[in-house]
PDB file of N, CA and C in Angstrom:
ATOM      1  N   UNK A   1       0.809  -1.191   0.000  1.00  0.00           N
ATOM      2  CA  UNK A   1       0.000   0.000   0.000  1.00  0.00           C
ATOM      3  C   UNK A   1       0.859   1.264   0.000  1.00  0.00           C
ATOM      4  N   UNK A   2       1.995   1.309   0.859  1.00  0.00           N
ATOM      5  CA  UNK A   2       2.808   2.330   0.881  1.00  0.00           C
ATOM      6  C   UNK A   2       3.436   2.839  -0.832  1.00  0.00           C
ATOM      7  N   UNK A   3       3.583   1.324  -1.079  1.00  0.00           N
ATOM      8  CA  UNK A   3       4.506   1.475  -2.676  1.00  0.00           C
ATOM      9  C   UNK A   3       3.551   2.339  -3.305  1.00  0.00           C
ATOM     10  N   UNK A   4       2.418   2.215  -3.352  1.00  0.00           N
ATOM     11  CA  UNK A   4       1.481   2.434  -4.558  1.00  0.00           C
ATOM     12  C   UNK A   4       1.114   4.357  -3.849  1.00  0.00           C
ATOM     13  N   UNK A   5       1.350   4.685  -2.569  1.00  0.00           N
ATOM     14  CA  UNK A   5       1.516   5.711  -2.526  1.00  0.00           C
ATOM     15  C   UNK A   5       2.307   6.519  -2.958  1.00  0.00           C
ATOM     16  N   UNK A   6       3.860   5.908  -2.545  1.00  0.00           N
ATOM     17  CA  UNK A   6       4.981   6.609  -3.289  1.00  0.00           C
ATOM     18  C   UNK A   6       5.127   6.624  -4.671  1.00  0.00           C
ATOM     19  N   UNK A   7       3.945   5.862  -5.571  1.00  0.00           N
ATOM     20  CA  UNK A   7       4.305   5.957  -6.838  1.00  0.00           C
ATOM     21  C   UNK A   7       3.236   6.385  -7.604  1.00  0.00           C
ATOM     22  N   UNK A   8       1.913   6.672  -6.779  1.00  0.00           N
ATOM     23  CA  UNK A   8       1.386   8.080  -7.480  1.00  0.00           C
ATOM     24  C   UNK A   8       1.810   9.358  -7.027  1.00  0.00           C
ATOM     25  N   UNK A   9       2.649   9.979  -5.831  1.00  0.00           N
ATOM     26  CA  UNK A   9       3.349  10.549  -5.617  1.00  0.00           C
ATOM     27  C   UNK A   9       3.970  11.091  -6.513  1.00  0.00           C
ATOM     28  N   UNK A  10       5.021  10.258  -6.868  1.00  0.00           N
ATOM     29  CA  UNK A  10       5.973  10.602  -7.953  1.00  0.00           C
ATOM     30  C   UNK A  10       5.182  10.501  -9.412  1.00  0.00           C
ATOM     31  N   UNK A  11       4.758  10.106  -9.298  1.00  0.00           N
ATOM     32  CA  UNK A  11       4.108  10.584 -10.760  1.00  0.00           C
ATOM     33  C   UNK A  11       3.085  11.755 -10.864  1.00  0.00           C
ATOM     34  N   UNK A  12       2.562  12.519  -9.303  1.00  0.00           N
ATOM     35  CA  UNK A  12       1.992  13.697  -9.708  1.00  0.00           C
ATOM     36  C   UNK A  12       3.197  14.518 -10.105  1.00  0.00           C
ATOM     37  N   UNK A  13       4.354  14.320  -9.060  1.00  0.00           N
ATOM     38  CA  UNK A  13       5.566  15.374  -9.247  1.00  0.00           C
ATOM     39  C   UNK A  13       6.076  15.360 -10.870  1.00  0.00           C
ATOM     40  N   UNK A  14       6.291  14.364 -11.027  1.00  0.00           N
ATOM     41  CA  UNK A  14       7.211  14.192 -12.655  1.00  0.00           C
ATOM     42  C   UNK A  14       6.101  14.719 -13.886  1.00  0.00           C
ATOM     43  N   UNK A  15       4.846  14.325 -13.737  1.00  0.00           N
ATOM     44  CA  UNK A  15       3.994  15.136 -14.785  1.00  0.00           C
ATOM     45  C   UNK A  15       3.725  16.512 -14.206  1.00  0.00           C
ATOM     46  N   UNK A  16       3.502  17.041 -13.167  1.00  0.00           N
ATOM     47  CA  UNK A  16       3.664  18.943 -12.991  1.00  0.00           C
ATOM     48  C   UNK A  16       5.061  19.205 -14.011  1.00  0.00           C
ATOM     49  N   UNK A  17       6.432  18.533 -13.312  1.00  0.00           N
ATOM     50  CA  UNK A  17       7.843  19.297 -13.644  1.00  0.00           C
ATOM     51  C   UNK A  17       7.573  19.093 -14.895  1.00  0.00           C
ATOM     52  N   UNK A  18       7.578  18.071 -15.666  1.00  0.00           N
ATOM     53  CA  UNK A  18       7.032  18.136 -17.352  1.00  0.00           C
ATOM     54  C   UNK A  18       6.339  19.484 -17.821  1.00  0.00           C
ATOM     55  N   UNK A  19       4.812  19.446 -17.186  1.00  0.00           N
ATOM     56  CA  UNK A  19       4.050  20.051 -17.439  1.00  0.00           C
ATOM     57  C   UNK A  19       4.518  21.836 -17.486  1.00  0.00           C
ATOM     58  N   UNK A  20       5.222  22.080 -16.547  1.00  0.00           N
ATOM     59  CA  UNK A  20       6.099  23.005 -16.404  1.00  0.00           C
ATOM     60  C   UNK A  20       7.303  23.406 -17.748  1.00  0.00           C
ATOM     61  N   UNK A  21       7.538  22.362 -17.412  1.00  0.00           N
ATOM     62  CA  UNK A  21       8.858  22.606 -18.545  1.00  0.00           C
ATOM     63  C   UNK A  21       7.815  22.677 -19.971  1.00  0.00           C
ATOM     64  N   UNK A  22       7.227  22.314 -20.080  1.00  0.00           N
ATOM     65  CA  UNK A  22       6.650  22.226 -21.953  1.00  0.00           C
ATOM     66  C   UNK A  22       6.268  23.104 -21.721  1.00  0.00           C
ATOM     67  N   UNK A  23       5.776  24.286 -20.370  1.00  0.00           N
ATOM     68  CA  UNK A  23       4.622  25.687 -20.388  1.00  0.00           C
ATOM     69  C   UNK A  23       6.003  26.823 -20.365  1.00  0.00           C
ATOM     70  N   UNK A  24       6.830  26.645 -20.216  1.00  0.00           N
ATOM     71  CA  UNK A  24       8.080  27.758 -20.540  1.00  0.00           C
ATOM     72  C   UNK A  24       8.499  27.425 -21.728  1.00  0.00           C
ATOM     73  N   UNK A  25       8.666  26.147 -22.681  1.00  0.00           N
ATOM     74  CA  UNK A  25       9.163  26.205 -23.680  1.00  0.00           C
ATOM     75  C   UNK A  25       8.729  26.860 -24.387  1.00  0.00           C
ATOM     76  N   UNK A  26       6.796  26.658 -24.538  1.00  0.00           N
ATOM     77  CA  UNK A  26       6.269  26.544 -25.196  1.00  0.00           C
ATOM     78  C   UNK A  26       6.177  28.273 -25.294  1.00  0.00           C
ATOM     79  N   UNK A  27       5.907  28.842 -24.188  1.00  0.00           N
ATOM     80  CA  UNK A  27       6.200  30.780 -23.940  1.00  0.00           C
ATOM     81  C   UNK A  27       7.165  31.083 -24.643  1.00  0.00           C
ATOM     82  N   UNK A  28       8.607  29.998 -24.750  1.00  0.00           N
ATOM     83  CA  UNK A  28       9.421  30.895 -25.216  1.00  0.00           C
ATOM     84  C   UNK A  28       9.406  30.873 -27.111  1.00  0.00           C
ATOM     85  N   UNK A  29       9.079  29.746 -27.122  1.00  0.00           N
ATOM     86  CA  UNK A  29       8.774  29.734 -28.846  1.00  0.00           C
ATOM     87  C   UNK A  29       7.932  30.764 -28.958  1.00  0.00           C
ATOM     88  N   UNK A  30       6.773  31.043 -28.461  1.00  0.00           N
ATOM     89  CA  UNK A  30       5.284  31.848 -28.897  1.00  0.00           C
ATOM     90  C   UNK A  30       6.275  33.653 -29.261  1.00  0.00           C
ATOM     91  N   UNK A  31       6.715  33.328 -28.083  1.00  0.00           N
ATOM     92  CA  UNK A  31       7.935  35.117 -27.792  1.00  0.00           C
ATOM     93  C   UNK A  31       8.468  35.285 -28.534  1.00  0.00           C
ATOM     94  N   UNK A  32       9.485  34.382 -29.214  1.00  0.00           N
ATOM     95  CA  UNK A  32      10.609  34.163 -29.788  1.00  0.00           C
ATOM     96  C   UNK A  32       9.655  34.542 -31.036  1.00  0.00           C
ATOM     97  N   UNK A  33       8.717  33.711 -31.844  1.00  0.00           N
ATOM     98  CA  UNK A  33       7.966  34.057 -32.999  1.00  0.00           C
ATOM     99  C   UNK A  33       7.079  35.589 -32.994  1.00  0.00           C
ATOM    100  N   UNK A  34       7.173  35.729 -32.002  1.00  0.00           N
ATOM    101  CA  UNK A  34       6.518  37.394 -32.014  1.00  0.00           C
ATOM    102  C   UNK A  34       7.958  38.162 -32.060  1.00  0.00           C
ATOM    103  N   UNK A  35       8.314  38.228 -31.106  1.00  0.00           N
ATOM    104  CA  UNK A  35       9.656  39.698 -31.048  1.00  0.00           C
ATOM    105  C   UNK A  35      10.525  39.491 -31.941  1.00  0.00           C
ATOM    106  N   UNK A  36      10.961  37.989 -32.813  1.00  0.00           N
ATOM    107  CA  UNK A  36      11.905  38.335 -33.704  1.00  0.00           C
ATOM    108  C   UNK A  36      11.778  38.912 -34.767  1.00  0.00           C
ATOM    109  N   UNK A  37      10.723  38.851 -35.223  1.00  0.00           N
ATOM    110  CA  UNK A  37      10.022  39.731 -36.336  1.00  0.00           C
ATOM    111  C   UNK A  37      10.049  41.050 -36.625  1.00  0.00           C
ATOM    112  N   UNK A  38       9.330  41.331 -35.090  1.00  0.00           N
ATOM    113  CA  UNK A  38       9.247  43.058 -34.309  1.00  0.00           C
ATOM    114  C   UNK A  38      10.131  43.655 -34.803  1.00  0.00           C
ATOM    115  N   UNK A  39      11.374  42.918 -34.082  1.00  0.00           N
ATOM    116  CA  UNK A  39      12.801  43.845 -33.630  1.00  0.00           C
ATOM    117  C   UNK A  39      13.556  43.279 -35.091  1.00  0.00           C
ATOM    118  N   UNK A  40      13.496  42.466 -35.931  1.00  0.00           N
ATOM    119  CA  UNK A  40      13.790  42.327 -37.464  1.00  0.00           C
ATOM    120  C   UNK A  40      13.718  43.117 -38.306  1.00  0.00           C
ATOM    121  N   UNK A  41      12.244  43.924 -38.075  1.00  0.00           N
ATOM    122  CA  UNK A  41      11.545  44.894 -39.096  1.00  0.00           C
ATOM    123  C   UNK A  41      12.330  46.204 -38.815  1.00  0.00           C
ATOM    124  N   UNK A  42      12.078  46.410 -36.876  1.00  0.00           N
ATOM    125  CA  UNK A  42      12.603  47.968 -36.925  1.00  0.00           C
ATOM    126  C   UNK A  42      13.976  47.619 -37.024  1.00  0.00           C
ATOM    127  N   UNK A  43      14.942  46.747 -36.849  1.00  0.00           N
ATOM    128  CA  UNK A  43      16.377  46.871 -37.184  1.00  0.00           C
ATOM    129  C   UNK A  43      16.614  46.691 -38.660  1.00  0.00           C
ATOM    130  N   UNK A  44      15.764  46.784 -39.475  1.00  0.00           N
ATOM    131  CA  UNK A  44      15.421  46.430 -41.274  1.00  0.00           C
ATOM    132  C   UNK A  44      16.406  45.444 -41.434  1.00  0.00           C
ATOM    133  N   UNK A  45      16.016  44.468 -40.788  1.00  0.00           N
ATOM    134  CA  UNK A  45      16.721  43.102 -41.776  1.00  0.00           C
ATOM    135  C   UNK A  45      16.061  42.768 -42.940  1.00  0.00           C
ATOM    136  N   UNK A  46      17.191  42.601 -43.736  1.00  0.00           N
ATOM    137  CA  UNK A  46      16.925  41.780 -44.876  1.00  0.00           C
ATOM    138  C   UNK A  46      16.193  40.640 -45.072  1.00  0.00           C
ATOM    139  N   UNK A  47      15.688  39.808 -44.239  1.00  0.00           N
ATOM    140  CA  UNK A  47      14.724  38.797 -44.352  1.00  0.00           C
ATOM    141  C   UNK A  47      13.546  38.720 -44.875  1.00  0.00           C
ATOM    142  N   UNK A  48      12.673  37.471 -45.039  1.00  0.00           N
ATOM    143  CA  UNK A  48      11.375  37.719 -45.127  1.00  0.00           C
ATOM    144  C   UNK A  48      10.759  37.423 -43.486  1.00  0.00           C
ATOM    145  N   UNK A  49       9.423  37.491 -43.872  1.00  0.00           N
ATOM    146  CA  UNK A  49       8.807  37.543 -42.336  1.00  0.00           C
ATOM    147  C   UNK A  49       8.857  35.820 -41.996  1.00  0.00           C
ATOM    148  N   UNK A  50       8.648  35.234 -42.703  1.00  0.00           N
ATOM    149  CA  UNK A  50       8.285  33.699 -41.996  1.00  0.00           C
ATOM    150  C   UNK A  50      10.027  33.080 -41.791  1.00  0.00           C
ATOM    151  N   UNK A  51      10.770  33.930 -42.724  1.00  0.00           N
ATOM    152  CA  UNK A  51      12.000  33.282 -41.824  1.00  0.00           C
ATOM    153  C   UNK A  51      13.026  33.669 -40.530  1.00  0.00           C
ATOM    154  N   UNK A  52      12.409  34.967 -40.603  1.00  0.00           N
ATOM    155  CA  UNK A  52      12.654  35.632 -39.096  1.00  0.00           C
ATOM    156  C   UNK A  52      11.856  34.705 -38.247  1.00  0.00           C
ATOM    157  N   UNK A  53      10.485  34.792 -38.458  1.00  0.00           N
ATOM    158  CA  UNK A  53       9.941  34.001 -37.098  1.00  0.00           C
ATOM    159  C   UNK A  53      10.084  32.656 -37.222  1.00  0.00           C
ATOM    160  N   UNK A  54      10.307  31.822 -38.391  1.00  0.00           N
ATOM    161  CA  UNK A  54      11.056  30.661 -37.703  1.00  0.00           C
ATOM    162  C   UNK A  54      12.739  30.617 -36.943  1.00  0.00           C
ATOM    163  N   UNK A  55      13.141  31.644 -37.241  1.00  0.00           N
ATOM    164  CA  UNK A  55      14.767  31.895 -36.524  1.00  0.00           C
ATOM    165  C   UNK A  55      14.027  31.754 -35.293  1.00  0.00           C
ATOM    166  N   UNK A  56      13.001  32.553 -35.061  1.00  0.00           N
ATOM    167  CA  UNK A  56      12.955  33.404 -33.553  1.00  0.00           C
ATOM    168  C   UNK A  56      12.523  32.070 -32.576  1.00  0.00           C
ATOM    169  N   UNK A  57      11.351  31.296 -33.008  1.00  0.00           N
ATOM    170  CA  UNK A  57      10.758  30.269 -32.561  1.00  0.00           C
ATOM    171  C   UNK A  57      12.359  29.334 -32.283  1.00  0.00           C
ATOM    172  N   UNK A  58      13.068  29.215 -32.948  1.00  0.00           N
ATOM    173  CA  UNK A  58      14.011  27.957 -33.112  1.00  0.00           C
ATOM    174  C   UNK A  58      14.974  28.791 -32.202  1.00  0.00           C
ATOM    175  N   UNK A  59      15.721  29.976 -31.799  1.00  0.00           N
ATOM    176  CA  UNK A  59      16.537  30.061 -31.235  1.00  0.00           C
ATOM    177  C   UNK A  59      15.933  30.694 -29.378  1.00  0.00           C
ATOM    178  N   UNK A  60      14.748  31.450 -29.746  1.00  0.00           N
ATOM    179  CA  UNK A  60      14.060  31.100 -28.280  1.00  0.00           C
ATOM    180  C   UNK A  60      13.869  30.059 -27.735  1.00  0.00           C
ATOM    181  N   UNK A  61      13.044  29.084 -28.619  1.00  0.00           N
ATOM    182  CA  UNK A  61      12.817  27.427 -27.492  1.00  0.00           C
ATOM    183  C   UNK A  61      14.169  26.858 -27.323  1.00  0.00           C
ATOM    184  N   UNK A  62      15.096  27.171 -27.958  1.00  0.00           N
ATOM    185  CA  UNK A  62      16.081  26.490 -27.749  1.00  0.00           C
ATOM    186  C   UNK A  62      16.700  27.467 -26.179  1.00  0.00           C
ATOM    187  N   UNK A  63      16.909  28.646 -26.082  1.00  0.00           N
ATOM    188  CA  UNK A  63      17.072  29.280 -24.490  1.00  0.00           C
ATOM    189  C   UNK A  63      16.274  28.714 -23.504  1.00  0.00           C
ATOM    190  N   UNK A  64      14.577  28.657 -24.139  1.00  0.00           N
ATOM    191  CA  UNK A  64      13.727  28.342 -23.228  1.00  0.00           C
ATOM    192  C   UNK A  64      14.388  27.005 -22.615  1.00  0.00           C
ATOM    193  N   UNK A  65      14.892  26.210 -23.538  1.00  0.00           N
ATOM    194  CA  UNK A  65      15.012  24.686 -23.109  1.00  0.00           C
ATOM    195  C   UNK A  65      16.174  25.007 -22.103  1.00  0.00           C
ATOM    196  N   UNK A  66      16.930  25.262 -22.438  1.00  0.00           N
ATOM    197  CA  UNK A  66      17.931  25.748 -21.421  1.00  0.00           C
ATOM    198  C   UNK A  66      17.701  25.847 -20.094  1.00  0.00           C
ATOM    199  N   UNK A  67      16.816  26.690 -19.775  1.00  0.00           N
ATOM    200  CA  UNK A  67      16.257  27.137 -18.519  1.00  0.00           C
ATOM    201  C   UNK A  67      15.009  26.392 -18.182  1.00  0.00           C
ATOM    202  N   UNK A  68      14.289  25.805 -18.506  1.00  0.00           N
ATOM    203  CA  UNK A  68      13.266  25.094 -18.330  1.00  0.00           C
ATOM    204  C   UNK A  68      13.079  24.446 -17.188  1.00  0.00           C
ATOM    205  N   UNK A  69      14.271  23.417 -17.192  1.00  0.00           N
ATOM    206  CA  UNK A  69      14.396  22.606 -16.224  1.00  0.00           C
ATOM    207  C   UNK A  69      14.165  22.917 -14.445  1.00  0.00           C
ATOM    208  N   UNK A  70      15.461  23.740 -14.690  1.00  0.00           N
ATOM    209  CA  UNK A  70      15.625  24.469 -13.879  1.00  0.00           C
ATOM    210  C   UNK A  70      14.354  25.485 -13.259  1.00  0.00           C
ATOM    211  N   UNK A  71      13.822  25.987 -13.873  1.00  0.00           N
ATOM    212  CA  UNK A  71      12.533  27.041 -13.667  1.00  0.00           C
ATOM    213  C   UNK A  71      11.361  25.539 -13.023  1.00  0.00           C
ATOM    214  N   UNK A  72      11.133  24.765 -13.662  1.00  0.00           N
ATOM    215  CA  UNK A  72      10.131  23.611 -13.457  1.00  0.00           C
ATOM    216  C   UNK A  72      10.546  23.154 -11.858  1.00  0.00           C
ATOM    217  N   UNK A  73      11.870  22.810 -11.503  1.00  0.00           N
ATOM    218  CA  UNK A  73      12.273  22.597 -10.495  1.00  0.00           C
ATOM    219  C   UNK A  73      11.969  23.392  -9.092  1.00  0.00           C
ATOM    220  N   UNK A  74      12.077  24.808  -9.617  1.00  0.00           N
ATOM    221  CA  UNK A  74      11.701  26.314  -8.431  1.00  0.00           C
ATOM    222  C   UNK A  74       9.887  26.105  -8.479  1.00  0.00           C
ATOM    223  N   UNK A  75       9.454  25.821  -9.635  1.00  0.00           N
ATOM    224  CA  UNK A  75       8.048  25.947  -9.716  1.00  0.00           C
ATOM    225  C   UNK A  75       7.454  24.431  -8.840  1.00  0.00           C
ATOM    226  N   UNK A  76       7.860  23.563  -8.861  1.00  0.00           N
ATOM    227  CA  UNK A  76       7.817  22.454  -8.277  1.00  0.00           C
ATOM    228  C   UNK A  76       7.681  22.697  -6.454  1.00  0.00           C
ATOM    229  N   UNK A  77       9.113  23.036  -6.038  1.00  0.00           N
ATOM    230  CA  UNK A  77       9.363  23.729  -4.982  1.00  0.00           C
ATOM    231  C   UNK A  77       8.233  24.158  -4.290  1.00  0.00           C
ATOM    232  N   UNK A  78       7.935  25.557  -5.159  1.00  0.00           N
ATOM    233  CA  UNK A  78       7.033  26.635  -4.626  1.00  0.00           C
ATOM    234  C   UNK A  78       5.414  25.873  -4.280  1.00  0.00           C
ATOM    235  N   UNK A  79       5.213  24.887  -5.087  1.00  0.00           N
ATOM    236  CA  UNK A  79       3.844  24.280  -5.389  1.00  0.00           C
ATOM    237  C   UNK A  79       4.150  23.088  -3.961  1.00  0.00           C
ATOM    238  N   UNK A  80       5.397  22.456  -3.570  1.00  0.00           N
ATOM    239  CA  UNK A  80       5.314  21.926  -2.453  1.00  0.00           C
ATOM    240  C   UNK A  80       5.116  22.315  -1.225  1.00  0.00           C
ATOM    241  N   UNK A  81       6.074  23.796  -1.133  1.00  0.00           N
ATOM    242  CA  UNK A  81       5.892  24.295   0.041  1.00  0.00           C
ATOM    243  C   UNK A  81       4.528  25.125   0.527  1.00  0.00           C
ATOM    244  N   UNK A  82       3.867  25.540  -0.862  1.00  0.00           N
ATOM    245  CA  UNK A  82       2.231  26.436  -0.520  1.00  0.00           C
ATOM    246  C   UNK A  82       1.361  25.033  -0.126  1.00  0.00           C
ATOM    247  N   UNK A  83       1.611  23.369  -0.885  1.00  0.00           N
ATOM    248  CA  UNK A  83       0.580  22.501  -0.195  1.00  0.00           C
ATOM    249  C   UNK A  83       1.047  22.430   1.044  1.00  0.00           C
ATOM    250  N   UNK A  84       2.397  21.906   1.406  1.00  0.00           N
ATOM    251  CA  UNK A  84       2.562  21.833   2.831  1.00  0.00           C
ATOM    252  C   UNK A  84       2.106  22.987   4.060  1.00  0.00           C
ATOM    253  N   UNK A  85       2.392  23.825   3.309  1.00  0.00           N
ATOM    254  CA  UNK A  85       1.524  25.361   4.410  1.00  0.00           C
ATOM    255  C   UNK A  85       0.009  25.087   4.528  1.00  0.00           C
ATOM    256  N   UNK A  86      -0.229  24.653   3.377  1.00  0.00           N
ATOM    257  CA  UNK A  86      -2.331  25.006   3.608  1.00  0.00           C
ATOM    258  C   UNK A  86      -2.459  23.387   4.413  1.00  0.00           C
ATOM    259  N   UNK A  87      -1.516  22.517   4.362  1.00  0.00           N
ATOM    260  CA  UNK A  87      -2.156  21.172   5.159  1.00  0.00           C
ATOM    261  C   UNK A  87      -1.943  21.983   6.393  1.00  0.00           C
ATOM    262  N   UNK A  88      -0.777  22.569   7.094  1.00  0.00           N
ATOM    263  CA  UNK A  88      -1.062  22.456   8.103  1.00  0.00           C
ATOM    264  C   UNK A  88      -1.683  23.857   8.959  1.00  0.00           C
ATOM    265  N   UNK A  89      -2.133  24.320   7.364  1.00  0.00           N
ATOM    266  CA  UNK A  89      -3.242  25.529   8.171  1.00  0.00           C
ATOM    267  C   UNK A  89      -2.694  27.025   8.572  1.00  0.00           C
ATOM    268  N   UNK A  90      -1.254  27.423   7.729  1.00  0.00           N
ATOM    269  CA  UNK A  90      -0.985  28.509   7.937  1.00  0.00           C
ATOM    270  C   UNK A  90      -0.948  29.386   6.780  1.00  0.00           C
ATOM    271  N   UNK A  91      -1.362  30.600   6.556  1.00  0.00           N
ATOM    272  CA  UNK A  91      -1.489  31.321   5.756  1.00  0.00           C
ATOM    273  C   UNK A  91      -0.646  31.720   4.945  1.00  0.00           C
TER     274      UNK A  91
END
């Protein structure tokens, strides 16, 4: 009985940190395809528009991925220590 606790346990944790990490990647592609464009146009690059924003998408998610982990990990954290506060009833 214990096992089967510790192992939906860990599987709420490992699908949040996932869930986490694909919700920053996924911000940083969306960003990356908006502002590279933006800041493309007013710096007048030579490009067209769909290959700026595939640069932007491809070299943002790729930062995002970078940091992801890491960010999922603090977000993890924060989501343990606010349940552990409200179990035991402090504000």
């Amino acid at each position: 009985m214990l096992v089967i606790k510790y192992l939906k346990s860990g599987a709420y944790w490992m699908s949040l940190f996932l869930g986490y990490m694909l919700s920053i990647i996924l911000v940083g592609t969306i960003v990356g395809a908006i502002l590279y464009p933006l800041v493309g146009s007013l710096l007048r690059f030579n490009h067209s528009l769909i290959f700026m924003t595939q640069k932007g998408m491809a070299e943002l998610s790729l930062f995002a991925l970078v940091w992801a982990p890491g960010g999922a990990i603090v977000f993890c954290f924060i989501k343990a220590h606010r349940k552990k506060r409200s179990e035991a009833g402090v504000k």
